[in-house]
Protein backbone atom coordinates (compact mmCIF):
# COMPACT_ATOMS: atom_id res chain seq x y z
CA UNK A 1 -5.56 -50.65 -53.49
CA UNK A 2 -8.96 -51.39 -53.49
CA UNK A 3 -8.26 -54.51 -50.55
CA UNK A 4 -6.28 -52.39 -48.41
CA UNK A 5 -8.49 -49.66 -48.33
CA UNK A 6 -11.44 -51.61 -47.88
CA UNK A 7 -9.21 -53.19 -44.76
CA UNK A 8 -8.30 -49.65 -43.68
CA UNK A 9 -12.54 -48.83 -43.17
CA UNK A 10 -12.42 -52.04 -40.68
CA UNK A 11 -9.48 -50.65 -39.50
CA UNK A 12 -10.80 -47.28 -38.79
CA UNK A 13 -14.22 -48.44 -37.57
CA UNK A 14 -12.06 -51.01 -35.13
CA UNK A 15 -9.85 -47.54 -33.83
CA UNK A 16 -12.98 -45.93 -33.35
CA UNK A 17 -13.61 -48.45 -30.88
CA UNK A 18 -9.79 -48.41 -29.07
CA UNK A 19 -9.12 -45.90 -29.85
CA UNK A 20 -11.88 -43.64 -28.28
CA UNK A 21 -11.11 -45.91 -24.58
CA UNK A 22 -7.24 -45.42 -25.08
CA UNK A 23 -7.65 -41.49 -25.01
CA UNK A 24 -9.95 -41.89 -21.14
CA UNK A 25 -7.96 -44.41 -19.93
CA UNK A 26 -6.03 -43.06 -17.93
CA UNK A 27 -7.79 -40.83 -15.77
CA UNK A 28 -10.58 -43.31 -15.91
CA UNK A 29 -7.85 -45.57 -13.83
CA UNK A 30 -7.23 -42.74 -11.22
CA UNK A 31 -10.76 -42.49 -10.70
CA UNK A 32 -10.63 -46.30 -9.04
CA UNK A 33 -7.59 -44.97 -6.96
CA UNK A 34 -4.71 -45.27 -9.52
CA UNK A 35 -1.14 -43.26 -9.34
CA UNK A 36 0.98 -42.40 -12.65
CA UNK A 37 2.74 -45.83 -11.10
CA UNK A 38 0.05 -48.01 -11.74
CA UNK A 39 -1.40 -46.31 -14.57
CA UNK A 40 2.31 -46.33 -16.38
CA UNK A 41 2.32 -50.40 -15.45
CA UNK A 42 -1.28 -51.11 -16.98
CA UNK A 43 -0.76 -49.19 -20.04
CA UNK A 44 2.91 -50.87 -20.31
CA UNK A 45 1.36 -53.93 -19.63
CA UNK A 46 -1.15 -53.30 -22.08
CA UNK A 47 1.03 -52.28 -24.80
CA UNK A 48 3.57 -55.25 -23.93
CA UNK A 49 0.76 -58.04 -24.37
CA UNK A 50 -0.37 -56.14 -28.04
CA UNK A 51 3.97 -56.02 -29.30
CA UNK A 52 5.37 -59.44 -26.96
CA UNK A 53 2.54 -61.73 -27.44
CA UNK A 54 3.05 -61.44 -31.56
CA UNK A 55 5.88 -63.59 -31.02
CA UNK A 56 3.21 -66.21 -30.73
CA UNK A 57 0.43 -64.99 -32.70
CA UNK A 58 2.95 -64.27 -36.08
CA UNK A 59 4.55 -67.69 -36.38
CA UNK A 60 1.15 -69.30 -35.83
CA UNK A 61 -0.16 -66.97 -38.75
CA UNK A 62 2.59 -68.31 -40.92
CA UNK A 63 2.76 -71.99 -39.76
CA UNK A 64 -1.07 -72.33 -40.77
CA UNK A 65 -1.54 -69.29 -43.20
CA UNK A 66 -5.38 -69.21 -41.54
CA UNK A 67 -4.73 -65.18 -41.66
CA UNK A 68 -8.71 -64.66 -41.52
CA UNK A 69 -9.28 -66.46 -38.62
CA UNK A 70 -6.97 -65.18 -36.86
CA UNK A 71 -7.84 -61.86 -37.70
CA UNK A 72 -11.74 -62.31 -36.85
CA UNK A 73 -10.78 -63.53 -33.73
CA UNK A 74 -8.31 -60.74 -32.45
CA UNK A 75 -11.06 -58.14 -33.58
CA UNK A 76 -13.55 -59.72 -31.74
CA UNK A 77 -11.80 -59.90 -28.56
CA UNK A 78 -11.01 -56.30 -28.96
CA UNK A 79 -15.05 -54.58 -29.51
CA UNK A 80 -16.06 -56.79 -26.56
CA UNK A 81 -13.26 -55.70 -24.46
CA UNK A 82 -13.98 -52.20 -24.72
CA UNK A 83 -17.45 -51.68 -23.87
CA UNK A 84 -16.56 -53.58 -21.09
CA UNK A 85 -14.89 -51.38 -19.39
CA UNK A 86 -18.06 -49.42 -19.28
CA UNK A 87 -19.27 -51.82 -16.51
CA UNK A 88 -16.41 -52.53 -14.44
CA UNK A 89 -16.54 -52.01 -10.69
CA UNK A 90 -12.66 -52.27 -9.20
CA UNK A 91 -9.18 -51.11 -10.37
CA UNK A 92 -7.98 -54.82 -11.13
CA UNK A 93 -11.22 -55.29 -13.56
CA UNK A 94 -10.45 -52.03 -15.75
CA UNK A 95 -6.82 -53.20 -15.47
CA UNK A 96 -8.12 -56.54 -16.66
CA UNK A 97 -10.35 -55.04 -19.92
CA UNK A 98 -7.21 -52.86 -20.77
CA UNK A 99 -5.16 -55.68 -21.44
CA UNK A 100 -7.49 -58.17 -22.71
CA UNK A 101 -8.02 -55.54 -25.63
CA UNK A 102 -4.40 -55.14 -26.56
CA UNK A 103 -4.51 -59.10 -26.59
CA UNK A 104 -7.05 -58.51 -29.53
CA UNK A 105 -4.56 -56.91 -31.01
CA UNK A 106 -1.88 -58.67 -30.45
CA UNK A 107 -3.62 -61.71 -32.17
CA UNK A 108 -4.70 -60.43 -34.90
CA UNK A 109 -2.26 -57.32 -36.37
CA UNK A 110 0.43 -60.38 -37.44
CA UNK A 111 -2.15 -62.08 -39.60
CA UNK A 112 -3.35 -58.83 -41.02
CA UNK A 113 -0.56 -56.84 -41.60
CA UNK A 114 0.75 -60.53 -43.57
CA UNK A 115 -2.39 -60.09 -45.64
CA UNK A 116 -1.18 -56.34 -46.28
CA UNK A 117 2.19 -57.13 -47.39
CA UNK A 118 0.72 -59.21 -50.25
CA UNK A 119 -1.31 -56.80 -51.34
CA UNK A 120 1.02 -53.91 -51.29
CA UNK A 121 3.60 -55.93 -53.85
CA UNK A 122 3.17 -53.75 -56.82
CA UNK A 123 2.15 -50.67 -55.25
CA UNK A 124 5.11 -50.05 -53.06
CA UNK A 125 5.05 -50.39 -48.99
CA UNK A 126 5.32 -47.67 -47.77
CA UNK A 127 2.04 -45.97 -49.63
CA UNK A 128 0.40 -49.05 -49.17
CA UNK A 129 0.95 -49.05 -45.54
CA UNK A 130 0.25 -44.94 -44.95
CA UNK A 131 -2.69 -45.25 -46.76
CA UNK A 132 -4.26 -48.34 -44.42
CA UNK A 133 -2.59 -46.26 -41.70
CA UNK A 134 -4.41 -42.44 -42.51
CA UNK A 135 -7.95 -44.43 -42.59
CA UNK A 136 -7.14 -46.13 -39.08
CA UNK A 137 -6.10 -43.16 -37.62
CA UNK A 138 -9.28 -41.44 -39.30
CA UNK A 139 -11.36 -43.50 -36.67
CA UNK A 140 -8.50 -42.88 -33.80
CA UNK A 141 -9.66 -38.96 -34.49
CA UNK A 142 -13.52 -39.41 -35.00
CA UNK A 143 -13.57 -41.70 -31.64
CA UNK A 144 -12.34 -40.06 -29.14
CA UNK A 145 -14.43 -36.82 -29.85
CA UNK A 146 -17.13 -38.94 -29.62
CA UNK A 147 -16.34 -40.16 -26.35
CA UNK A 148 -15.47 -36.35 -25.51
CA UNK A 149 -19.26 -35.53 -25.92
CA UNK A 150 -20.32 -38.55 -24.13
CA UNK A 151 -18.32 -37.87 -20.90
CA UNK A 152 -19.51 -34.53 -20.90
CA UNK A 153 -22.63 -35.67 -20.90
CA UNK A 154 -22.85 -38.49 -18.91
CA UNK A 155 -19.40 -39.40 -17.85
CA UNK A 156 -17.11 -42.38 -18.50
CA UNK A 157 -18.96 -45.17 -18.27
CA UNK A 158 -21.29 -44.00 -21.31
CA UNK A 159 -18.39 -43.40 -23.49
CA UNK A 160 -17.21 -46.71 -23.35
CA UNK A 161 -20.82 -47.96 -23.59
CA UNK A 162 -21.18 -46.40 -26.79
CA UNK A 163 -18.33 -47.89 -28.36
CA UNK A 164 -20.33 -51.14 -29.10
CA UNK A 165 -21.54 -49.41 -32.19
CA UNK A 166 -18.86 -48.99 -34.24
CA UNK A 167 -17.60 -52.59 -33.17
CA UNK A 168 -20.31 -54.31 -34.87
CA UNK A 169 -20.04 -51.90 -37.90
CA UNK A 170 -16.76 -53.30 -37.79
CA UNK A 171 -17.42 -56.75 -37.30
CA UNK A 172 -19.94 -56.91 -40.32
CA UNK A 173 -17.24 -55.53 -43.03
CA UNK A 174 -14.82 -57.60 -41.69
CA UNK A 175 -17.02 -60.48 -42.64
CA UNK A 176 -17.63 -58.83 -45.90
CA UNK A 177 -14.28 -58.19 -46.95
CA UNK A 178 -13.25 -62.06 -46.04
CA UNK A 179 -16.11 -63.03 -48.21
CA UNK A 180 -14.60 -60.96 -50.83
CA UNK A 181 -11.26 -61.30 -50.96
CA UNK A 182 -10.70 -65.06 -49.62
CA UNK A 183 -7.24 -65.68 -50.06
CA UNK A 184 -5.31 -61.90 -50.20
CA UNK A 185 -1.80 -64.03 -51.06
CA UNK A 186 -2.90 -64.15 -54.58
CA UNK A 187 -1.98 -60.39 -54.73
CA UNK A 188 1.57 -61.31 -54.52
CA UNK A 189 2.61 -63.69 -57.55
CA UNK A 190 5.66 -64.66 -55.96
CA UNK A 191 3.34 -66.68 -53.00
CA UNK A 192 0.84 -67.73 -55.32
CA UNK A 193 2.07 -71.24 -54.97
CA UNK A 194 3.21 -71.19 -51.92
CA UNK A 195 -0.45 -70.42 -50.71
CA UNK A 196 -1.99 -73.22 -52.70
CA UNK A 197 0.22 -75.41 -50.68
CA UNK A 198 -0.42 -77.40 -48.05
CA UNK A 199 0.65 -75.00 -44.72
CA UNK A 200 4.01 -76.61 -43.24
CA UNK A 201 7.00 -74.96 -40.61
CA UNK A 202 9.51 -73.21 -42.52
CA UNK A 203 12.28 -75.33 -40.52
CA UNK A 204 13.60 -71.81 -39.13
CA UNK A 205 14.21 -70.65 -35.73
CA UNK A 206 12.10 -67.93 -35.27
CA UNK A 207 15.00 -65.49 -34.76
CA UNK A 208 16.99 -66.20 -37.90
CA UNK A 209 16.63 -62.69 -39.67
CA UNK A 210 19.34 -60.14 -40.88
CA UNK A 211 21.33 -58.77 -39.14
CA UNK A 212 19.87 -55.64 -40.72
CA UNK A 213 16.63 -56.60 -39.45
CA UNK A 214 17.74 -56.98 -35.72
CA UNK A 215 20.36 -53.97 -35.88
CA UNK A 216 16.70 -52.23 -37.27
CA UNK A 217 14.54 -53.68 -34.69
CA UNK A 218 17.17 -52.21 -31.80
CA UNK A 219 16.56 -48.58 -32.96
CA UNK A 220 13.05 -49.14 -32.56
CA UNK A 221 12.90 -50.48 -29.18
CA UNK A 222 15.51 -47.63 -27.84
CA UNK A 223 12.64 -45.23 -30.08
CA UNK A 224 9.71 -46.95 -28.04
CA UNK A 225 11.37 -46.91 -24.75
CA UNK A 226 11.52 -43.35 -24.18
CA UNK A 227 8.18 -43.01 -25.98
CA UNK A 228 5.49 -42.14 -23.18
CA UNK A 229 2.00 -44.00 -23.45
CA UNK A 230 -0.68 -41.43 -23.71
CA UNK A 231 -2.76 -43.09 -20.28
CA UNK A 232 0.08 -41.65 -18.36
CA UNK A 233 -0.05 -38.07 -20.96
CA UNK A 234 -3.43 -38.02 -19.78
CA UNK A 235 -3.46 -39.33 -16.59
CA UNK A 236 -1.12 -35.78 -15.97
CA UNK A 237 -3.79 -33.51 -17.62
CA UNK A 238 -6.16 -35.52 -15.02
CA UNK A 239 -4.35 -34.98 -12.12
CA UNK A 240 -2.71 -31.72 -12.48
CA UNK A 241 -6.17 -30.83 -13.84
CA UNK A 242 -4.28 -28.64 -16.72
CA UNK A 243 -7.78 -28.91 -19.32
CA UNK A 244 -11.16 -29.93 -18.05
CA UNK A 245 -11.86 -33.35 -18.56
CA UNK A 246 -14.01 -33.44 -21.26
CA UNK A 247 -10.72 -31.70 -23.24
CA UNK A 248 -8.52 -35.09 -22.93
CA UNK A 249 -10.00 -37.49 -25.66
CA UNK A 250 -10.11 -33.68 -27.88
CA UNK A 251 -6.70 -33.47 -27.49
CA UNK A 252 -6.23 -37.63 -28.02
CA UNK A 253 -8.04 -36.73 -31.22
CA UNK A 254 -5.96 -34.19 -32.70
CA UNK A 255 -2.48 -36.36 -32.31
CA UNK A 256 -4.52 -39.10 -34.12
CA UNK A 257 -5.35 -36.99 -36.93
CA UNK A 258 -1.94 -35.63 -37.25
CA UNK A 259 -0.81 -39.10 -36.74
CA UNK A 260 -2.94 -39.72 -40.16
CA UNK A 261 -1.34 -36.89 -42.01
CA UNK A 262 2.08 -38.05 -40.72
CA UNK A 263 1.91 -41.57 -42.04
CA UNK A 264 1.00 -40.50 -45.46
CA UNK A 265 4.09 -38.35 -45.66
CA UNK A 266 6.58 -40.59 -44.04
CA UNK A 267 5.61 -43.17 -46.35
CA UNK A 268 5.79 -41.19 -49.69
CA UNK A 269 9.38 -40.38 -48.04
CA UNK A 270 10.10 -44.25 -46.86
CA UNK A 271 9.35 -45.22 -51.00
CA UNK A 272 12.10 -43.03 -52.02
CA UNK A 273 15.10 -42.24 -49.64
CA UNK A 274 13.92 -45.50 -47.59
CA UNK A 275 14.93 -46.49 -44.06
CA UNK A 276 17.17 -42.68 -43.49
CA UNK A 277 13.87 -41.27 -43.65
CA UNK A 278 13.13 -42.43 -39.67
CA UNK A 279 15.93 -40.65 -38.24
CA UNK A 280 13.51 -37.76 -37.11
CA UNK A 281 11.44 -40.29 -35.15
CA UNK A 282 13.57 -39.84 -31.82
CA UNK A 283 13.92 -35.99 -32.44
CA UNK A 284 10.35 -35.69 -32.35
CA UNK A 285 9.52 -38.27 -29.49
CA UNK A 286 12.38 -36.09 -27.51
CA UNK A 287 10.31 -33.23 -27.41
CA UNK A 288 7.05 -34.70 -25.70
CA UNK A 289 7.81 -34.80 -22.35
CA UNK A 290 8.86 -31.17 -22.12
CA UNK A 291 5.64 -30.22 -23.98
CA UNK A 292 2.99 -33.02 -22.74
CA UNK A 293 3.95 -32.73 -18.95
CA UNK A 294 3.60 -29.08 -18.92
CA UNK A 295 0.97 -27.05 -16.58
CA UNK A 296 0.44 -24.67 -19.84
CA UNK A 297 -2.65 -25.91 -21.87
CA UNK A 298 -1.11 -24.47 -25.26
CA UNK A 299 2.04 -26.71 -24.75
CA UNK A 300 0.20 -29.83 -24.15
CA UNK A 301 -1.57 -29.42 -27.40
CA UNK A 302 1.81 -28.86 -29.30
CA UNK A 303 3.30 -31.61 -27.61
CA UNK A 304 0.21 -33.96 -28.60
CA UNK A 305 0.78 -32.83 -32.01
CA UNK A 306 4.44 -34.14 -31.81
CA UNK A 307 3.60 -37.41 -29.91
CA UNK A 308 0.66 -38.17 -32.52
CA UNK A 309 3.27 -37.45 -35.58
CA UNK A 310 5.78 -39.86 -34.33
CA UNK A 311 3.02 -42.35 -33.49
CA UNK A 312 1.92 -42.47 -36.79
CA UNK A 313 5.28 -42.57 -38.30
CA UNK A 314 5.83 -45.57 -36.27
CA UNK A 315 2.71 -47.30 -36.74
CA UNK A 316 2.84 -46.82 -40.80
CA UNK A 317 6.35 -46.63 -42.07
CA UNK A 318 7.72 -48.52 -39.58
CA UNK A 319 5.66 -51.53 -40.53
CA UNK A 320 6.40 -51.39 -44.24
CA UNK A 321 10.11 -51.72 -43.07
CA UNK A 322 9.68 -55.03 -41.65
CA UNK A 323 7.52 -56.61 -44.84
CA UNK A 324 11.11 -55.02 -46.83
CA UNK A 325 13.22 -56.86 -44.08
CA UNK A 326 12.05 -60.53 -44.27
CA UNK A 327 11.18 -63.19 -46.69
CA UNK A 328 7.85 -63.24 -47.79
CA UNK A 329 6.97 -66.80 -46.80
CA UNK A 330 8.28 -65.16 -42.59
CA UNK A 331 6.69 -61.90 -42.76
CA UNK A 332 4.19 -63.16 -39.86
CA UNK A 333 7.22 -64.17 -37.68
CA UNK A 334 9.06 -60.91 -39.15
CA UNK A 335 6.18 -58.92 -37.77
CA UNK A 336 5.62 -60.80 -34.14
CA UNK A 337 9.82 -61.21 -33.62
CA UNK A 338 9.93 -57.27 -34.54
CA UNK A 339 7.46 -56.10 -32.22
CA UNK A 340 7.89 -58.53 -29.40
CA UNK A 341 11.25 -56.84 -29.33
CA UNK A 342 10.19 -53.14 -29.00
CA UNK A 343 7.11 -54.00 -26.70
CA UNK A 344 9.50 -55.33 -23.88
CA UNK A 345 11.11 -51.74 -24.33
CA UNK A 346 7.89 -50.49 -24.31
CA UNK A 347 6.68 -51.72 -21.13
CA UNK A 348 9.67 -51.05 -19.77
CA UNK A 349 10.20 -47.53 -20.64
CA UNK A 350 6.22 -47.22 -20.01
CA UNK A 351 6.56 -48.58 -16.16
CA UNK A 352 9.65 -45.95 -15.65
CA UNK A 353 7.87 -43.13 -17.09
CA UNK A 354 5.21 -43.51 -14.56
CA UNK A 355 7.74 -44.23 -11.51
CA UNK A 356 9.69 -41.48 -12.79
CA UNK A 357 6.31 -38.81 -13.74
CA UNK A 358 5.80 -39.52 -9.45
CA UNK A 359 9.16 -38.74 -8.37
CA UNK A 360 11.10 -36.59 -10.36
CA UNK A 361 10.73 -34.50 -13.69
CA UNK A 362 14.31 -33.36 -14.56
CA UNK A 363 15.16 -37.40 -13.97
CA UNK A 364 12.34 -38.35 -16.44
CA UNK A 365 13.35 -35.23 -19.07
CA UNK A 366 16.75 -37.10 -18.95
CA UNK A 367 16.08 -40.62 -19.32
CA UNK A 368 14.06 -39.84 -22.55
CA UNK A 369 16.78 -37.64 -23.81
CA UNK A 370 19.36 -40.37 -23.48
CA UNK A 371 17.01 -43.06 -25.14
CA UNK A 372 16.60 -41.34 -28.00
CA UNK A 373 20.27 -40.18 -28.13
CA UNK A 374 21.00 -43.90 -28.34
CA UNK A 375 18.16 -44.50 -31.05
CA UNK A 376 20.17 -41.94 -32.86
CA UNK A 377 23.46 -43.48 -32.33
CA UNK A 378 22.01 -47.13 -33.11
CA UNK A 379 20.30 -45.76 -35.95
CA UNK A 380 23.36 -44.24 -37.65
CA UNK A 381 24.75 -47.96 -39.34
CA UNK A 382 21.66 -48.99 -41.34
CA UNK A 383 21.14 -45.37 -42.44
CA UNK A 384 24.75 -45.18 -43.74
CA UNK A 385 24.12 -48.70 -44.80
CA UNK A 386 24.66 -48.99 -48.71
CA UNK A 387 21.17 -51.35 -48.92
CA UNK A 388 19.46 -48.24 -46.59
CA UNK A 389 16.48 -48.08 -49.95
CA UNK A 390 14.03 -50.27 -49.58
CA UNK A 391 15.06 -53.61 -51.28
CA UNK A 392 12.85 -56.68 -52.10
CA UNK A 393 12.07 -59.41 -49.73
């Protein structure tokens, strides 16, 4: 407990940073010229390279087991990135620092949610997760209100300047913890020996999992499809200038606390009715558009509410799935395969929000509707399924 909440204080410090640019980035794109089209492709883009690009970065992780490394070096990609965009001058260079920081994370979240997994052995995987998952999201709520004073002070460009702050905190517990806790595989006595060994390939294709695992991994990419990204939430309260500006990392904030509550209670529920708990995960992401796209302030804050509930869900429980999914000695290719697959969705659903935000409402109201009607429907055999608890890897 002690190792995964000391990991979810560098986790939180590292949202801070992310997390407070993610709430401004999208009307920080239409102020370089951007429409909901572009902004729906960057931040699909963006969230593609963080899921897709773990197909890469989680077998490496397990091939060589150098987990710290590899987490060092995702983090520090991300707190450079996001200052960055603090001095950008064109579209395509914003565009550019918005991606490069998902690649942070797509390097290092394999590696680090690996290291995770070990540790939660004992203490069961879904608290383990929602707890690492309430102190991230703790920095995804203090950030963005700090970049909400900044831009109403100064503007954009000094709340992403600021961020550098919290991404050195970050940096220098990082380095702490590694010194630490050297080798977090030692947590789980069942890859005690495996870890003393020298690293080797498993000898497995990378897509040789259940078929529980991919029928699970198919709900969540219909889930994630018709799941907006919040630069194209916000680039609407931008544009259709629903809550002065200042208002949109505020209302970032909120969802991300919320998301924090969330986790904790979808993971108590994940420990003890198990994968049938997620079945109000597309209910809930159904409900944003009609809420988030509105012109009435009071509905955009419920419907942030919503989207930062499901967000969380996703982002906790929804991890602890996968380490219950796959061998111990895969759980870095569990983790890259699994969201490689939903981050194609992602992007794609992400790219047809925007299209769809710029040409017709009703269409885009129906096109999440039906995605998560399908999550449903997909959902429905591992729920029923007689192994739907959580059962040992």
């Amino acid at each position: 407990m002690r190792f995964i909440m000391a990991f979810g204080v560098v986790s939180m410090l590292a949202d801070f940073v992310y997390e407070g640019a993610r709430g401004i980035v999208g009307p920080y794109l239409a102020t370089f010229g951007a429409d909901a089209a572009v902004v729906g492709v960057v931040t699909g883009v963006g969230e593609a390279v963080a899921l897709v690009l773990r197909l890469f970065t989680g077998p490496l992780s397990d091939r060589t087991r150098r987990y710290w490394p590899i987490s060092i070096a995702g983090y520090v990609v991300t707190v450079v990135a996001v200052p960055a965009l603090g001095a950008v001058a064109t579209l395509w260079q914003a565009a550019a620092a918005v991606v490069a920081e998902r690649f942070g994370k797509a390097v290092r979240t394999p590696a680090r949610d690996t290291m995770l997994g070990y540790a939660s052995t004992d203490m069961g995987r879904g608290k383990a997760f929602a707890v690492h998952e309430a102190l991230d999201q703790s920095g995804a709520l203090l950030g963005p209100l700090l970049v909400a004073g900044m831009v109403a002070l100064s503007g954009y460009r000094l709340g992403f300047a600021v961020l550098a702050v919290p991404g050195i905190l970050a940096m220098v517990t990082l380095g702490w913890l590694r010194r630490a806790v050297p080798n977090p595989a030692h947590y789980d006595p069942a890859s005690r020996q495996a870890a003393t060994s020298p690293p080797a390939s498993t000898g497995e294709p990378w897509w040789r999992f259940s078929r529980r695992f991919w029928a699970y991994s198919g709900f969540t990419a219909l889930t994630m499809m018709g799941f907006a990204t919040f630069g194209v939430l916000s680039y609407h309260l931008e544009v259709a200038a629903v809550v002065p500006k200042w208002q949109v990392p505020v209302i970032y904030a909120a969802a991300m606390g919320v998301g924090a509550l969330a986790a904790l209670g979808s993971g108590w529920v994940y420990d003890r009715v198990g994968l049938r708990g997620l079945a109000v995960l597309p209910v809930l992401a159904a409900a944003v558009p009609f809420l988030s796209f509105s012109d009435r302030p009071l509905l955009v804050w419920i419907g942030a509410v919503i989207w930062g509930a499901a967000l969380g869900i996703h982002e906790s429980t929804m991890r602890a799935a996968v380490s219950d999914l796959v061998p111990a000695h895969r759980r870095g290719t569990g983790y890259g395969t699994f969201t490689a697959v939903y981050g194609l969705a992602w992007l794609a659903g992400g790219v047809l929000t925007g299209v769809l935000y710029d040409t017709s409402r009703p269409a885009l109201h129906l096109f999440v509707v039906a995605t998560q009607a399908a999550a449903l429907l997909a959902f429905v055999p591992t729920a029923l399924s007689p192994r739907g608890a959580p059962a040992s890897s």
